[in-house]
C-alpha atoms as a PDB file:
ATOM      1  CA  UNK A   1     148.046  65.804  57.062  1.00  0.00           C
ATOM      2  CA  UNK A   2     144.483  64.230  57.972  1.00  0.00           C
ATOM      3  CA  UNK A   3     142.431  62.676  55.506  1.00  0.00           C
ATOM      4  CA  UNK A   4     138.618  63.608  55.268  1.00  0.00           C
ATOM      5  CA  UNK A   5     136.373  61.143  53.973  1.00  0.00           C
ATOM      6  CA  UNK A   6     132.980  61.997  52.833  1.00  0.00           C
ATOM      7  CA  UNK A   7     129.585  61.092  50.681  1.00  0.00           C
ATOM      8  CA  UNK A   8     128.368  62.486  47.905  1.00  0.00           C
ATOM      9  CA  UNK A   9     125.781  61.537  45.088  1.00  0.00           C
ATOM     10  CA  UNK A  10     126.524  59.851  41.943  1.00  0.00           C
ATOM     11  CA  UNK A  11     125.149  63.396  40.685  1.00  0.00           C
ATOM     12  CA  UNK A  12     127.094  65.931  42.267  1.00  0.00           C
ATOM     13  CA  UNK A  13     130.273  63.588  41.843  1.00  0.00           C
ATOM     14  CA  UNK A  14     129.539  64.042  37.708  1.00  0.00           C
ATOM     15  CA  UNK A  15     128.683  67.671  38.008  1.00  0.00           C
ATOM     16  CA  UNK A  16     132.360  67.967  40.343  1.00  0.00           C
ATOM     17  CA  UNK A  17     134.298  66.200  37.278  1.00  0.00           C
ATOM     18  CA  UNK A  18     132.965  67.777  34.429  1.00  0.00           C
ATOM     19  CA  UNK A  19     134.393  71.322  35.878  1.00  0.00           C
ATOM     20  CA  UNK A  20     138.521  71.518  36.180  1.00  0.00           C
ATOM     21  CA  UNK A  21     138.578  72.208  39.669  1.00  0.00           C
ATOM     22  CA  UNK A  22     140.342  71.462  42.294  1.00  0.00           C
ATOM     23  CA  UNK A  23     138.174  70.381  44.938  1.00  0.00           C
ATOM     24  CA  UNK A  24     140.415  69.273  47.653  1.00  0.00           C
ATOM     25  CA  UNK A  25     141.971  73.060  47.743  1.00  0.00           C
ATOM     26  CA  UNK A  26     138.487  74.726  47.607  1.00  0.00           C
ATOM     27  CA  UNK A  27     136.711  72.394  50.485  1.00  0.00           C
ATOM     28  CA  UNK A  28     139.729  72.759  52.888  1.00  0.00           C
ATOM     29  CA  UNK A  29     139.646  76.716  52.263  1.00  0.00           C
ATOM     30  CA  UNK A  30     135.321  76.291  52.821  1.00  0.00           C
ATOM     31  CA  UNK A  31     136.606  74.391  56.451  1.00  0.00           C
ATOM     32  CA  UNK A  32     138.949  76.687  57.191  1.00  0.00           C
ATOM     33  CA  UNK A  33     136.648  79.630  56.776  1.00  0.00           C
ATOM     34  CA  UNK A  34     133.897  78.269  58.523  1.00  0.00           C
ATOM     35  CA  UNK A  35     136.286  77.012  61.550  1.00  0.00           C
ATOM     36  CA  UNK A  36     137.051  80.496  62.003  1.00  0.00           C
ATOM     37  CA  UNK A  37     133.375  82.054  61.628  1.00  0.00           C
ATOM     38  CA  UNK A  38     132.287  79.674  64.561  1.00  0.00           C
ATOM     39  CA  UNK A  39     135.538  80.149  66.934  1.00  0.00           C
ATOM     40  CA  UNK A  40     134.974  83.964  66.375  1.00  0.00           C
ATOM     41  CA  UNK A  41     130.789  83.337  67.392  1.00  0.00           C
ATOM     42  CA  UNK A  42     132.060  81.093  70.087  1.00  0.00           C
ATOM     43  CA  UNK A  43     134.088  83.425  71.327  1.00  0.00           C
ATOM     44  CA  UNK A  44     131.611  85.927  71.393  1.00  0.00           C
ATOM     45  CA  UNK A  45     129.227  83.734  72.606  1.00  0.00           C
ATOM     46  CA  UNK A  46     131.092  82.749  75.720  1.00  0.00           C
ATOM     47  CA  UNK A  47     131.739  86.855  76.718  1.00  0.00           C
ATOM     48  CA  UNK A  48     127.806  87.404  76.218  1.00  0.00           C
ATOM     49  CA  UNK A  49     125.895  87.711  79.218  1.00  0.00           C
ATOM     50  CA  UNK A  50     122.784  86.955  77.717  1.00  0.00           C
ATOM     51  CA  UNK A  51     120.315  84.606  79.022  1.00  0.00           C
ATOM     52  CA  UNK A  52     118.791  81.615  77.108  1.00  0.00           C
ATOM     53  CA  UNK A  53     115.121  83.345  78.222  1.00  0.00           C
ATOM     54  CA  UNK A  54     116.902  86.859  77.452  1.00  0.00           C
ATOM     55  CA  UNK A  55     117.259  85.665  73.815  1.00  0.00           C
ATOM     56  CA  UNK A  56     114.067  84.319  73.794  1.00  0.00           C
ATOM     57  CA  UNK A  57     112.485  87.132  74.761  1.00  0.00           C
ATOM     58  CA  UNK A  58     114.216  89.235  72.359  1.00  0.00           C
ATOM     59  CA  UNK A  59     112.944  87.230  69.865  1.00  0.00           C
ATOM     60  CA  UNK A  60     109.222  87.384  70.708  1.00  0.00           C
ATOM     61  CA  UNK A  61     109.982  91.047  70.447  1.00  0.00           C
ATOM     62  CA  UNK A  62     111.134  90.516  66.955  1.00  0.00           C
ATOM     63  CA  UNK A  63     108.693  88.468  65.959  1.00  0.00           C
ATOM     64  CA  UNK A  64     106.091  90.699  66.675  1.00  0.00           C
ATOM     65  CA  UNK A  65     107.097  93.389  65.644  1.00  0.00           C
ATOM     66  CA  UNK A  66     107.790  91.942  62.043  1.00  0.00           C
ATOM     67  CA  UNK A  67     104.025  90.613  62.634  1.00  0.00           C
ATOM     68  CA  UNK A  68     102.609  94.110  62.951  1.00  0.00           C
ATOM     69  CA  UNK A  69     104.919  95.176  60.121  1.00  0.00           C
ATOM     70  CA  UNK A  70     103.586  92.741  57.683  1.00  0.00           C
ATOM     71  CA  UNK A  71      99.713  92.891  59.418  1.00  0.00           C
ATOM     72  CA  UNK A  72      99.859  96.497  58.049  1.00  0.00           C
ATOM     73  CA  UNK A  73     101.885  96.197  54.803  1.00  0.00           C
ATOM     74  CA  UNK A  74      98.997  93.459  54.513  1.00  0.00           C
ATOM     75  CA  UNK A  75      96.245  95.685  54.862  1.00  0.00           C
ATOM     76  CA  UNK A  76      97.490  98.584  53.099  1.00  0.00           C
ATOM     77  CA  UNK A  77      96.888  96.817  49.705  1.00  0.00           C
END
């Protein structure tokens, strides 16, 4: 088994031992889930055949149409 080494505050450290958990157990299950999240977007990623200026156009589309969303929610009041 690896060892994983990492920094916290003096804070969070005091607020981790005054609960009775066990920390080691719930930050390798928090890696493990998010390992799998990004494999699963990777993998999607990697069949998309969307451009970086298709997604960037999508999201101008987006945008403003949230923008004339809000514009009239806005003037409504």
């Amino acid at each position: 088994m690896t060892e994983l080494r990492i920094d916290i505050s003096d804070d969070l450290k005091r607020k981790m031992l005054e609960l009775s958990v066990n920390w080691d157990s719930v930050i390798a299950a928090f890696i493990a889930d998010k390992v799998s999240e990004w494999a699963r977007l990777r993998s999607i990623a990697l069949k998309s055949k969307l451009t970086e200026e298709g997604a960037l156009e999508i999201g101008r589309k987006i945008n403003e149409g949230l923008s004339q969303k809000y514009k009239k929610f806005i003037l409504s009041k």
